[in-house]
C-alpha atoms as a PDB file:
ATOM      1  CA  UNK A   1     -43.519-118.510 -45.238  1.00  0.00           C
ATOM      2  CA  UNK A   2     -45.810-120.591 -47.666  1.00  0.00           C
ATOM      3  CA  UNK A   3     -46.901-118.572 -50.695  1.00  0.00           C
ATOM      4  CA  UNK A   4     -50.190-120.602 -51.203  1.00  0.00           C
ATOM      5  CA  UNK A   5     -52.801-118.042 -52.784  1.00  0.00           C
ATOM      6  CA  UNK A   6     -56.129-118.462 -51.877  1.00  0.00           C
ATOM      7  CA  UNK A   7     -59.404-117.812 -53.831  1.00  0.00           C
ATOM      8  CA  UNK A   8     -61.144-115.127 -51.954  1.00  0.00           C
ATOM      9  CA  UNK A   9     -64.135-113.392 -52.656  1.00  0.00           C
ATOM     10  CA  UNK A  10     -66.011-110.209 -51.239  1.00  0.00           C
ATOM     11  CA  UNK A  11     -69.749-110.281 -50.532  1.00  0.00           C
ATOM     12  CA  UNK A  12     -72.103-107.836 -52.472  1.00  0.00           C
ATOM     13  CA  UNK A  13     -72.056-104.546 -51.628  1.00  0.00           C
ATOM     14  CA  UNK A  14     -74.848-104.309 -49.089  1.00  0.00           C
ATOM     15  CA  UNK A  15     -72.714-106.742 -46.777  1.00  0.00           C
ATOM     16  CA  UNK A  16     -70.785-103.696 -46.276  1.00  0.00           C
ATOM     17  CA  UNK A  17     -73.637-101.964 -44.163  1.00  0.00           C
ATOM     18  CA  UNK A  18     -72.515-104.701 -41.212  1.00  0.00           C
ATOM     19  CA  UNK A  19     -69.900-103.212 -38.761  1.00  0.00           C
ATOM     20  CA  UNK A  20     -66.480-103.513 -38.961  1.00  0.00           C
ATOM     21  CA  UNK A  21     -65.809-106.647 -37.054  1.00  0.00           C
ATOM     22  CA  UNK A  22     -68.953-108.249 -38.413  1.00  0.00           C
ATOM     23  CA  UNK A  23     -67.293-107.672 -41.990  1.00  0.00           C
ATOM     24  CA  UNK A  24     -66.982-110.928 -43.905  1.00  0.00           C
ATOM     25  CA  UNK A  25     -65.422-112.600 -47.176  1.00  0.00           C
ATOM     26  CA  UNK A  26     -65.630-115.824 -48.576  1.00  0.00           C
ATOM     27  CA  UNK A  27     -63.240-118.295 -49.198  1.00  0.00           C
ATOM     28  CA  UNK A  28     -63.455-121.110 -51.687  1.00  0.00           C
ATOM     29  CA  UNK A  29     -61.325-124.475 -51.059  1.00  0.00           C
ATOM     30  CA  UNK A  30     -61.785-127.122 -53.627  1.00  0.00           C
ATOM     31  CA  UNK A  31     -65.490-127.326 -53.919  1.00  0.00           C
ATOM     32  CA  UNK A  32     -66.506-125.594 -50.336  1.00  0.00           C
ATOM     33  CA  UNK A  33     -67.191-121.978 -50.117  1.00  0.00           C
ATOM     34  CA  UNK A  34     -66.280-121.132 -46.108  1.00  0.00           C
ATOM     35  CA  UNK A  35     -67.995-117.860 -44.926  1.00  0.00           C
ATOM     36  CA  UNK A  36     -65.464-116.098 -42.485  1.00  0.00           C
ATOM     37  CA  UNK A  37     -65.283-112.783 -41.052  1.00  0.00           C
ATOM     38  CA  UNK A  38     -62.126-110.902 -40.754  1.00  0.00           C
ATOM     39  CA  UNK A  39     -62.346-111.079 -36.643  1.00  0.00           C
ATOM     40  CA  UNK A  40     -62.003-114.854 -37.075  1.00  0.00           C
ATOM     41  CA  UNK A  41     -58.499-115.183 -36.327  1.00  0.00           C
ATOM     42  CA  UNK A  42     -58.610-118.399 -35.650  1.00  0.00           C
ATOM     43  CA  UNK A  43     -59.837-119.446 -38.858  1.00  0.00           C
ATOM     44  CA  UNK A  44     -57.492-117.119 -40.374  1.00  0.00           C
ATOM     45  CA  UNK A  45     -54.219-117.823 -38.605  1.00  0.00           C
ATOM     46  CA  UNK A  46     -54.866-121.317 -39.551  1.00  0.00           C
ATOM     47  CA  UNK A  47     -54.333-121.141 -43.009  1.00  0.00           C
ATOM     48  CA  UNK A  48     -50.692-119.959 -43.885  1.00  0.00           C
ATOM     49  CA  UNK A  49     -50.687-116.773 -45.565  1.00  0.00           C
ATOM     50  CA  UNK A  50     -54.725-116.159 -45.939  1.00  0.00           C
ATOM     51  CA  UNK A  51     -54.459-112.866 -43.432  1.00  0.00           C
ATOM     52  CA  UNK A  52     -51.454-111.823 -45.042  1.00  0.00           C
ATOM     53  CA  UNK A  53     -53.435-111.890 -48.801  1.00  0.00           C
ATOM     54  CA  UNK A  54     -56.578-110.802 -47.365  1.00  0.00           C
ATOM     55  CA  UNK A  55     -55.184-108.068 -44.766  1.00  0.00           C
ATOM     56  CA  UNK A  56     -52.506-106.498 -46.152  1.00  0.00           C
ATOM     57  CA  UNK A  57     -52.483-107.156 -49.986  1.00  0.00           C
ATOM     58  CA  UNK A  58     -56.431-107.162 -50.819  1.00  0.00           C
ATOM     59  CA  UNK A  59     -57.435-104.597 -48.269  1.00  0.00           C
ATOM     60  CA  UNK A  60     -53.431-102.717 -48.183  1.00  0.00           C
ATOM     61  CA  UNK A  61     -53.789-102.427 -43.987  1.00  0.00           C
ATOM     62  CA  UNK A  62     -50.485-100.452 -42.883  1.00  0.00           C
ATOM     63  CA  UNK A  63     -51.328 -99.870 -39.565  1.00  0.00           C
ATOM     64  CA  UNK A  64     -47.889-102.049 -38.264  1.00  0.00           C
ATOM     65  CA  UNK A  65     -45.512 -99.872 -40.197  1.00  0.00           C
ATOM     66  CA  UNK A  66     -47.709 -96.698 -39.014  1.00  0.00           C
ATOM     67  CA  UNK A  67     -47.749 -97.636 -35.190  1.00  0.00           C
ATOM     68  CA  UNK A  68     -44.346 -98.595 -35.408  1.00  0.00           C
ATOM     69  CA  UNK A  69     -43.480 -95.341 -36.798  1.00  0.00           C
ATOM     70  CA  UNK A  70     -44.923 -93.220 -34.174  1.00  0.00           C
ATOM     71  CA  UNK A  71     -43.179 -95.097 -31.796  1.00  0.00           C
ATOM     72  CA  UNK A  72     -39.778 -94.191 -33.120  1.00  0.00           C
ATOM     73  CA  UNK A  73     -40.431 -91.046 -33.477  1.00  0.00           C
ATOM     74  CA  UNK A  74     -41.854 -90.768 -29.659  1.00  0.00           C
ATOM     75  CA  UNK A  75     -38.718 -92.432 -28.166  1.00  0.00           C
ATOM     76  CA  UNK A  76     -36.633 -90.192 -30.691  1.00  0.00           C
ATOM     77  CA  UNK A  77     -37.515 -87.045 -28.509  1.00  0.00           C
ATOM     78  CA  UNK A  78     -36.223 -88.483 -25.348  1.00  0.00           C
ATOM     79  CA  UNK A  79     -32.708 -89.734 -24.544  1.00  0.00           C
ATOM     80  CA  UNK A  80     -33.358 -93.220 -25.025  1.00  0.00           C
ATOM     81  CA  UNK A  81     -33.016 -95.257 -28.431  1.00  0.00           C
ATOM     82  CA  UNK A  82     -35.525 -97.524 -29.958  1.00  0.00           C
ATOM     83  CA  UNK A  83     -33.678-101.059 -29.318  1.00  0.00           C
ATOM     84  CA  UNK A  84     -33.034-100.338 -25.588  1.00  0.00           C
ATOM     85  CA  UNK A  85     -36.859-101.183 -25.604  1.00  0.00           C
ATOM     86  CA  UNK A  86     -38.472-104.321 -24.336  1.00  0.00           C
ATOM     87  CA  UNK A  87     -41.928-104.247 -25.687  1.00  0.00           C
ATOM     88  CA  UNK A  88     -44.804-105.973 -25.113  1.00  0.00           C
ATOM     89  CA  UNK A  89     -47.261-106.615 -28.159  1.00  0.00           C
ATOM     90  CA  UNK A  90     -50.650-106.781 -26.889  1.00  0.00           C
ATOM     91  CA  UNK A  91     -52.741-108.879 -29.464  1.00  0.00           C
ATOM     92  CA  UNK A  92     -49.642-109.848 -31.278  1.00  0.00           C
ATOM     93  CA  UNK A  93     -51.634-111.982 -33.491  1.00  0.00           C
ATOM     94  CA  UNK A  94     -49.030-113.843 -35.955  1.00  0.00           C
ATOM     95  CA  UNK A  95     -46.433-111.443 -35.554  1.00  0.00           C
ATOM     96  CA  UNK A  96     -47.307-108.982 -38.182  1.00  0.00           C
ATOM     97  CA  UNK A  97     -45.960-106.178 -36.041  1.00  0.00           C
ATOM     98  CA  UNK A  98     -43.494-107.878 -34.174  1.00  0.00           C
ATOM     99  CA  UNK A  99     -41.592-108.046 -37.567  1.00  0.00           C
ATOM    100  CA  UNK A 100     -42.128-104.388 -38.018  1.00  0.00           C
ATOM    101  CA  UNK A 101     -40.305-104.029 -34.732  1.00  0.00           C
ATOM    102  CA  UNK A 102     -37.720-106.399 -35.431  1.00  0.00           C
ATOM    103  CA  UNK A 103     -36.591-104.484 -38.350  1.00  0.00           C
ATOM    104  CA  UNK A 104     -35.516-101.560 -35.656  1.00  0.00           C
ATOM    105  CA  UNK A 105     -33.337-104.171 -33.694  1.00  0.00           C
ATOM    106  CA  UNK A 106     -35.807-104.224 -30.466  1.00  0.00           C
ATOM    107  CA  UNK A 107     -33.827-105.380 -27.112  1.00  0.00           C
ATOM    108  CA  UNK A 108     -36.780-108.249 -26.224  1.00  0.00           C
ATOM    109  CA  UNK A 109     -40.114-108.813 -27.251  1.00  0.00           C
ATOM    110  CA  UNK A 110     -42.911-110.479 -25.800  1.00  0.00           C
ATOM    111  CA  UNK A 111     -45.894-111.422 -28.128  1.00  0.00           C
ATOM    112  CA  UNK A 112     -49.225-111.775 -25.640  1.00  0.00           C
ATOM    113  CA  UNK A 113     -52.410-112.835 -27.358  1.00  0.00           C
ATOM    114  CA  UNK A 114     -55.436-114.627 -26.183  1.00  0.00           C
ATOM    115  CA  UNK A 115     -56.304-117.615 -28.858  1.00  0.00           C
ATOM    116  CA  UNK A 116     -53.482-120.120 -29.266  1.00  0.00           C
ATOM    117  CA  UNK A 117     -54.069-120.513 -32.964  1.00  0.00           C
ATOM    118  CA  UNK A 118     -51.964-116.537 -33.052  1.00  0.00           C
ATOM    119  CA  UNK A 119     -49.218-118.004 -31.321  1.00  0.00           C
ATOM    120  CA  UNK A 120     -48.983-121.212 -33.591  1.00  0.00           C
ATOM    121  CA  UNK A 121     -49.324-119.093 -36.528  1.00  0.00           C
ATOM    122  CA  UNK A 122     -45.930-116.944 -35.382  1.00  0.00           C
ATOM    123  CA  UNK A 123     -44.124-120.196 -34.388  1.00  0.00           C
ATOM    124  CA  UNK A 124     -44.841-121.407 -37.953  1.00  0.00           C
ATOM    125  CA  UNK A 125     -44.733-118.298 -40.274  1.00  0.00           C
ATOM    126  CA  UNK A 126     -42.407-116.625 -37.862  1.00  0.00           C
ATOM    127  CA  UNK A 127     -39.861-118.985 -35.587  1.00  0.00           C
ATOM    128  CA  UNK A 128     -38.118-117.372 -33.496  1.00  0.00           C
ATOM    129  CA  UNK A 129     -39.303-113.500 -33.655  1.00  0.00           C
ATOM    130  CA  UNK A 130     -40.554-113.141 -29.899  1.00  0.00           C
ATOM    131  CA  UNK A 131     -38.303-113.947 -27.230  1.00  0.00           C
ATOM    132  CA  UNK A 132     -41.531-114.982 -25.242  1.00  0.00           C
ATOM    133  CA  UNK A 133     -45.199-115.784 -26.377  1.00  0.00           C
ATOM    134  CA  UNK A 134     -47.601-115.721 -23.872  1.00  0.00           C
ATOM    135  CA  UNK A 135     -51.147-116.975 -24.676  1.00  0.00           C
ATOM    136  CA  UNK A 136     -52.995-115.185 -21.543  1.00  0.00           C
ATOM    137  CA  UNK A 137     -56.268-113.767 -21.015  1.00  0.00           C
ATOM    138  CA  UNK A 138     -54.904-110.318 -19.457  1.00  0.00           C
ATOM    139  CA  UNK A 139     -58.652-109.759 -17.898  1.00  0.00           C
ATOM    140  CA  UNK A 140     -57.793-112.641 -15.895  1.00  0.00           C
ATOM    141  CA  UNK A 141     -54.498-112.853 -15.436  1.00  0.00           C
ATOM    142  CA  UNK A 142     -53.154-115.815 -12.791  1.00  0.00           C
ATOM    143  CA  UNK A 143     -50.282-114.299 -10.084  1.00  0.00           C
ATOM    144  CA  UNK A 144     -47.702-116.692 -11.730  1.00  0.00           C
ATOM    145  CA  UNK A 145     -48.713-115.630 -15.427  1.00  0.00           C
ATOM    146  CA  UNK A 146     -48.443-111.571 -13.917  1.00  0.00           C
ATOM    147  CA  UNK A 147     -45.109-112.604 -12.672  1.00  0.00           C
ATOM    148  CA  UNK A 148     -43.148-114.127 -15.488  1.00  0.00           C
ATOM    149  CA  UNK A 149     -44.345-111.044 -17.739  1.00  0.00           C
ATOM    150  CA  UNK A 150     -42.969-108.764 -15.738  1.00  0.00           C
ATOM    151  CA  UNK A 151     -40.073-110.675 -15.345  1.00  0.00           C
ATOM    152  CA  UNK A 152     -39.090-109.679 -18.927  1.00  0.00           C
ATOM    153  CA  UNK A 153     -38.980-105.981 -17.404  1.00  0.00           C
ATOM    154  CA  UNK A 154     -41.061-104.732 -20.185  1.00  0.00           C
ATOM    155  CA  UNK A 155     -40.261-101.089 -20.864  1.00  0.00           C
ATOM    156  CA  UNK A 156     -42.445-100.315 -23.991  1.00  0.00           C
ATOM    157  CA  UNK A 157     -46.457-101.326 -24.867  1.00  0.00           C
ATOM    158  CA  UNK A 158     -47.332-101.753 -28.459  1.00  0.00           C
ATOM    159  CA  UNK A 159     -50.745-102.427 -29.790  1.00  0.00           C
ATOM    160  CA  UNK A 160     -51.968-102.478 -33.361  1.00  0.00           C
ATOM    161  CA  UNK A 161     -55.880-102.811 -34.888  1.00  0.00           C
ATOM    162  CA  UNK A 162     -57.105-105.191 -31.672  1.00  0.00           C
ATOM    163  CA  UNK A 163     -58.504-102.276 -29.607  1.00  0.00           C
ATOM    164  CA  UNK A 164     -62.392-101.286 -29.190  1.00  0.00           C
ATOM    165  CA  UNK A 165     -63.770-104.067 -31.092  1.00  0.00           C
ATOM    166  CA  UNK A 166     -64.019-106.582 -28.072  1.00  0.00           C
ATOM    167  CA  UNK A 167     -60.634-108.479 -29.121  1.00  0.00           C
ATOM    168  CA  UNK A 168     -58.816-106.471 -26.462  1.00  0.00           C
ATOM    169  CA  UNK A 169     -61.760-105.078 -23.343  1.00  0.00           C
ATOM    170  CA  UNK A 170     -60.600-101.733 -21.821  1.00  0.00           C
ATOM    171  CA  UNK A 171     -59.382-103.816 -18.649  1.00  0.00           C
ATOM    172  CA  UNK A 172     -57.309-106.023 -20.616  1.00  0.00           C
ATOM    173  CA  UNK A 173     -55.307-102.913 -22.136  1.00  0.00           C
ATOM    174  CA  UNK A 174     -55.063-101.522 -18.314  1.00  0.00           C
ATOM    175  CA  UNK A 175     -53.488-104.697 -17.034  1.00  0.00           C
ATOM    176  CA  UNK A 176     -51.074-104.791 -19.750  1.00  0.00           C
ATOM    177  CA  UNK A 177     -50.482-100.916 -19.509  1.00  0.00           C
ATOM    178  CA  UNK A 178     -50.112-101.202 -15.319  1.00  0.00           C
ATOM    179  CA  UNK A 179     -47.159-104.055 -16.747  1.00  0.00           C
ATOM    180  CA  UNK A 180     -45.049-102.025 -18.518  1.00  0.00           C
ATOM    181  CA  UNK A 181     -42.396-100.297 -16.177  1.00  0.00           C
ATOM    182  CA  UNK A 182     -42.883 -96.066 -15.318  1.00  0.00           C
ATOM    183  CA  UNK A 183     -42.006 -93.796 -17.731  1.00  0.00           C
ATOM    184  CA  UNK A 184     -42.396 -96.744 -20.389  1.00  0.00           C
ATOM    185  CA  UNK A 185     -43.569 -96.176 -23.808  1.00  0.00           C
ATOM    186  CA  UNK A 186     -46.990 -96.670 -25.419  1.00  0.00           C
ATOM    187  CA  UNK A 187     -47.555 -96.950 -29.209  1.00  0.00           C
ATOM    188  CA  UNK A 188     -51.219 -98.183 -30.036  1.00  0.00           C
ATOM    189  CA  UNK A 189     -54.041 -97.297 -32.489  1.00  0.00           C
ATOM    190  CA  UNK A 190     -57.760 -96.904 -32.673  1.00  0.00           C
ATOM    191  CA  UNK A 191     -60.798 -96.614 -34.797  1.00  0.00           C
ATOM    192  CA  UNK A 192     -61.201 -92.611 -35.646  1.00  0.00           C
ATOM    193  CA  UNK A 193     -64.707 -92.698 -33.802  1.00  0.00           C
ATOM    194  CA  UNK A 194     -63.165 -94.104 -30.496  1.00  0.00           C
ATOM    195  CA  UNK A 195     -61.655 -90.255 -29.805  1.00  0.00           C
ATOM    196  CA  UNK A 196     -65.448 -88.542 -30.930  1.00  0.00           C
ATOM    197  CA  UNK A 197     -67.758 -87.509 -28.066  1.00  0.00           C
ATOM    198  CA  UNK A 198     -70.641 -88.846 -29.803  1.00  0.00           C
ATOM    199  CA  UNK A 199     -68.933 -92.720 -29.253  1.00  0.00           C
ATOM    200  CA  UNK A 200     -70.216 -94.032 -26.002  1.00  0.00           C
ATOM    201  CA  UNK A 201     -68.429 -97.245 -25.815  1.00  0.00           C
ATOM    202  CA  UNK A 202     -66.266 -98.048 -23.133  1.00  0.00           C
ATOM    203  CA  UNK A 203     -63.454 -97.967 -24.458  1.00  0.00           C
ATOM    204  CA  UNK A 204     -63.446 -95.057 -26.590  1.00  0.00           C
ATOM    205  CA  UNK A 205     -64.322 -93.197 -22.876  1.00  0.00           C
ATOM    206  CA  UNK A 206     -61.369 -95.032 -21.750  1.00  0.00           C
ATOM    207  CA  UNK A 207     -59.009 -93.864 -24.383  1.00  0.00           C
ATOM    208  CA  UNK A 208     -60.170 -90.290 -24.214  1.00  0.00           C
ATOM    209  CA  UNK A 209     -59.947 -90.082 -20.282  1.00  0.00           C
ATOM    210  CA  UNK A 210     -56.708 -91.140 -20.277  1.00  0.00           C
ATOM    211  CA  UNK A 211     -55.187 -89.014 -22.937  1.00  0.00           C
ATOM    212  CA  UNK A 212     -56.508 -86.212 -20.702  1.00  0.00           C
ATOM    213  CA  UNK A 213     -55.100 -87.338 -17.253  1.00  0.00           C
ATOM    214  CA  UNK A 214     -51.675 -87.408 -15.428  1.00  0.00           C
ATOM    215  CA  UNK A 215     -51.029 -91.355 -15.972  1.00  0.00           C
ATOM    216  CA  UNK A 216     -50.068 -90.685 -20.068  1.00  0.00           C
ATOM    217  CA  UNK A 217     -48.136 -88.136 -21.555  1.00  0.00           C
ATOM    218  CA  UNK A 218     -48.991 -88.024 -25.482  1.00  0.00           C
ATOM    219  CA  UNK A 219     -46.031 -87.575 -28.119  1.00  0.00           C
ATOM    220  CA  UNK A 220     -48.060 -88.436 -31.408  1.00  0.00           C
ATOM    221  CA  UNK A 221     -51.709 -88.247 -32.660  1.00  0.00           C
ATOM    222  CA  UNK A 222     -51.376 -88.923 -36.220  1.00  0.00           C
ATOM    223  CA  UNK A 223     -54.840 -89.761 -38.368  1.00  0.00           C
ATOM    224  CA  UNK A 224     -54.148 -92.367 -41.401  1.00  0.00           C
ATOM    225  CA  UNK A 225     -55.558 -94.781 -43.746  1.00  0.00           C
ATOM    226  CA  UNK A 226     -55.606 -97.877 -41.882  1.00  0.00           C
ATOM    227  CA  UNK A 227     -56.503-100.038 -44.653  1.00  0.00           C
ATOM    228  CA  UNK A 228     -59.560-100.530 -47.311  1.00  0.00           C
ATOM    229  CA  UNK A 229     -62.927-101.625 -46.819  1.00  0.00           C
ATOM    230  CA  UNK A 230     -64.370-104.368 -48.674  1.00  0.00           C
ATOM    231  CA  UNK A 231     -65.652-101.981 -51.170  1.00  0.00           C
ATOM    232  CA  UNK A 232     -62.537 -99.936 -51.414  1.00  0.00           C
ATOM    233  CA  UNK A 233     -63.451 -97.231 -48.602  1.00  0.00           C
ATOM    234  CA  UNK A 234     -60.900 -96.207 -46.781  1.00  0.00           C
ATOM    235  CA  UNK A 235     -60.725 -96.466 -43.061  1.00  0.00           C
ATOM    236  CA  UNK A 236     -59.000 -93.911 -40.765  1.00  0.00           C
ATOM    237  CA  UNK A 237     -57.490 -94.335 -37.806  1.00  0.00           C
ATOM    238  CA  UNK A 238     -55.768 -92.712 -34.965  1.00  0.00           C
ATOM    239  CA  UNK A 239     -51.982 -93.975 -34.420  1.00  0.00           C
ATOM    240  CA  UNK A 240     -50.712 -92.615 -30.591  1.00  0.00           C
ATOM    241  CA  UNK A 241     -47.364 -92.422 -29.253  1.00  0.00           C
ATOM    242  CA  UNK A 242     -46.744 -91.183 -25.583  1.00  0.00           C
ATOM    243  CA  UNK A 243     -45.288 -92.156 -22.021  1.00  0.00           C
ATOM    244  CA  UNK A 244     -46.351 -93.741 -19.047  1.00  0.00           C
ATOM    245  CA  UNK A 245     -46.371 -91.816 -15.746  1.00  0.00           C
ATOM    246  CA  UNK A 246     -47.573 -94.494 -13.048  1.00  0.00           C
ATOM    247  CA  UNK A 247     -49.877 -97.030 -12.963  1.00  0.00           C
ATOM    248  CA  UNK A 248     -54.255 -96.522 -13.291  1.00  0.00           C
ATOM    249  CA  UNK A 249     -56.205 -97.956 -10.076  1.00  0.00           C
ATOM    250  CA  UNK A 250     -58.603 -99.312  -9.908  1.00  0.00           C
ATOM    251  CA  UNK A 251     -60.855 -96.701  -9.011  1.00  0.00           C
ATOM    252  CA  UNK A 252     -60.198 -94.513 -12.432  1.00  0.00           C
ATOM    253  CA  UNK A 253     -61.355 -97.682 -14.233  1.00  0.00           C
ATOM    254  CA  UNK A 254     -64.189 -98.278 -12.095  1.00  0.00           C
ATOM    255  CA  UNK A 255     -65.422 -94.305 -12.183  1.00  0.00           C
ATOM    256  CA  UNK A 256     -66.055 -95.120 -16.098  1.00  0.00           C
ATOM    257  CA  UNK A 257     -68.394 -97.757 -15.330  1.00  0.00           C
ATOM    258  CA  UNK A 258     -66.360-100.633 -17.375  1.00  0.00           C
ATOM    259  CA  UNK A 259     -67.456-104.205 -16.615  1.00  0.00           C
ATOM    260  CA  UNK A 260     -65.080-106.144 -14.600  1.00  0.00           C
END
C-alpha cells in the first residue's frame, strides 16, 4: 500500500459541537486546503492511505479488530469454526475489516458497498482480499444482483461503523440480513445511543426490536472505545455478536414506521 503521509489538520474546537457524521478535517495539498468530512468516503478512498492516517492512526478507531473479535468468540460457542464462514461485509468500504477477517482464514468473502470509489480503493490497496465485490444499493436491490449474492451461500453478516448514520438505512441492513442463510452469524456495531430509549431514530428502534424478538439470538454485547474524537474524546460503541433464526417480513419492518 502507498505510504504517502498527508498534512491533515483538525478544525477548532467548537467544530466539534457538529454531529458525528458532520465531523470534518482539513487537508492541505500543495497550496489548496480541501475541507472534507470523515463521511466523505469518496474523497477519502481516493487518496491512498488518507483514511488509514486519519481513521485509524490520528483518531486510533479499532472497531474492525473489536467486531471481528466478537464474532469469534460467538461462533466459538457453537460447533462450527470461524473459516467455515462465508461472510458478507456490509459497507466493506476499502477492506479495512475484510483484512481483519482474513487474518482468521475466512472460507469466502463478499465485500458489498454502495459508492464505487470503496471498491476501487480495495482493488488498489487490497487486490485480491474479497472473493466478490459487489457495488449494490441493497435498498434497491435488482432480482439478478439478489441472485448472484446469494449464490455465494453467505453464512455469516459482518458490519463495522456504517450503521445509523444514513450510510447503511435500516432496510438496507434487513435485505442483507434476510441474505445470509438461517442460523447464520451476525457481527455488527453501533453508536452507544442507538440501544438508549431516549434515541428515536429508526434505526436505533430497529436494532433494539430486534435484539428483543425471535429472528436474532444475541451471543455478545460488549461496550468499547471505538475510536477518538477530533478533540481526543472518546467514543463508545456497542460491538454485537449473535445468530440468525429466519428471515424479518416485511410487516416487522413496516410496524416501525421505516421509510421504504
Amino acid at each position: 500500500m502507498n505510504k504517502k503521509r498527508y498534512r491533515i489538520q483538525f478544525p477548532p474546537t467548537d467544530a466539534t459541537t457538529l454531529g458525528q457524521d458532520e465531523v470534518y478535517v482539513y487537508l492541505r495539498e500543495g497550496d489548496e486546503k480541501h475541507t472534507i468530512r470523515l463521511h466523505d468516503y469518496d474523497q477519502l478512498y481516493a487518496r491512498p492511505g488518507l483514511y488509514e492516517q486519519l481513521v485509524y492512526d490520528r483518531l486510533q478507531c479499532q472497531s474492525p479488530s473489536v467486531v471481528v473479535d466478537v464474532l469469534t468468540y460467538s461462533v466459538s460457542q457453537s460447533q462450527q469454526t470461524v473459516n467455515e464462514l462465508r461472510v458478507l461485509d456490509l459497507g466493506a468500504g476499502n477492506g479495512m475489516v475484510g483484512a481483519e477477517l482474513s487474518k482468521h482464514g475466512i472460507a469466502r468473502l463478499i465485500g458489498v458497498d454502495i459508492i464505487p470509489e470503496a471498491r476501487e480503493a480495495t482493488e488498489r490497496d487490497r487486490p485480491g482480499l474479497y472473493d466478490a465485490y459487489y457495488v449494490s444499493d441493497f435498498t434497491a436491490l435488482t432480482d439478478e444482483e439478489r441472485k448472484d449474492i446469494i449464490s455465494w451461500s453467505p453464512d455469516c453478516l459482518i458490519s463495522v461503523a456504517a450503521l445509523g448514520f444514513g450510510d447503511i438505512p435500516p432496510r438496507a441492513f434487513i435485505e442483507a440480513f434476510n441474505i445470509i442463510a438461517h442460523d447464520g452469524w451476525l457481527a455488527f456495531n453501533v453508536k452507544e445511543t442507538f440501544l438508549d430509549k431516549q434515541d428515536d431514530s429508526g434505526f436505533s428502534r430497529l436494532i433494539r426490536e430486534l435484539l428483543f424478538s425471535t429472528y436474532l439470538d444475541l451471543y455478545v454485547l460488549k461496550r468499547y472505545r471505538h475510536r477518538l474524537s477530533i478533540d481526543g474524546q472518546p467514543l463508545y460503541y456497542f460491538a454485537l455478536g449473535g445468530r440468525k433464526h429466519a428471515n424479518v417480513p416485511d410487516a416487522f419492518i413496516d410496524a416501525l414506521g421505516l421509510p421504504a
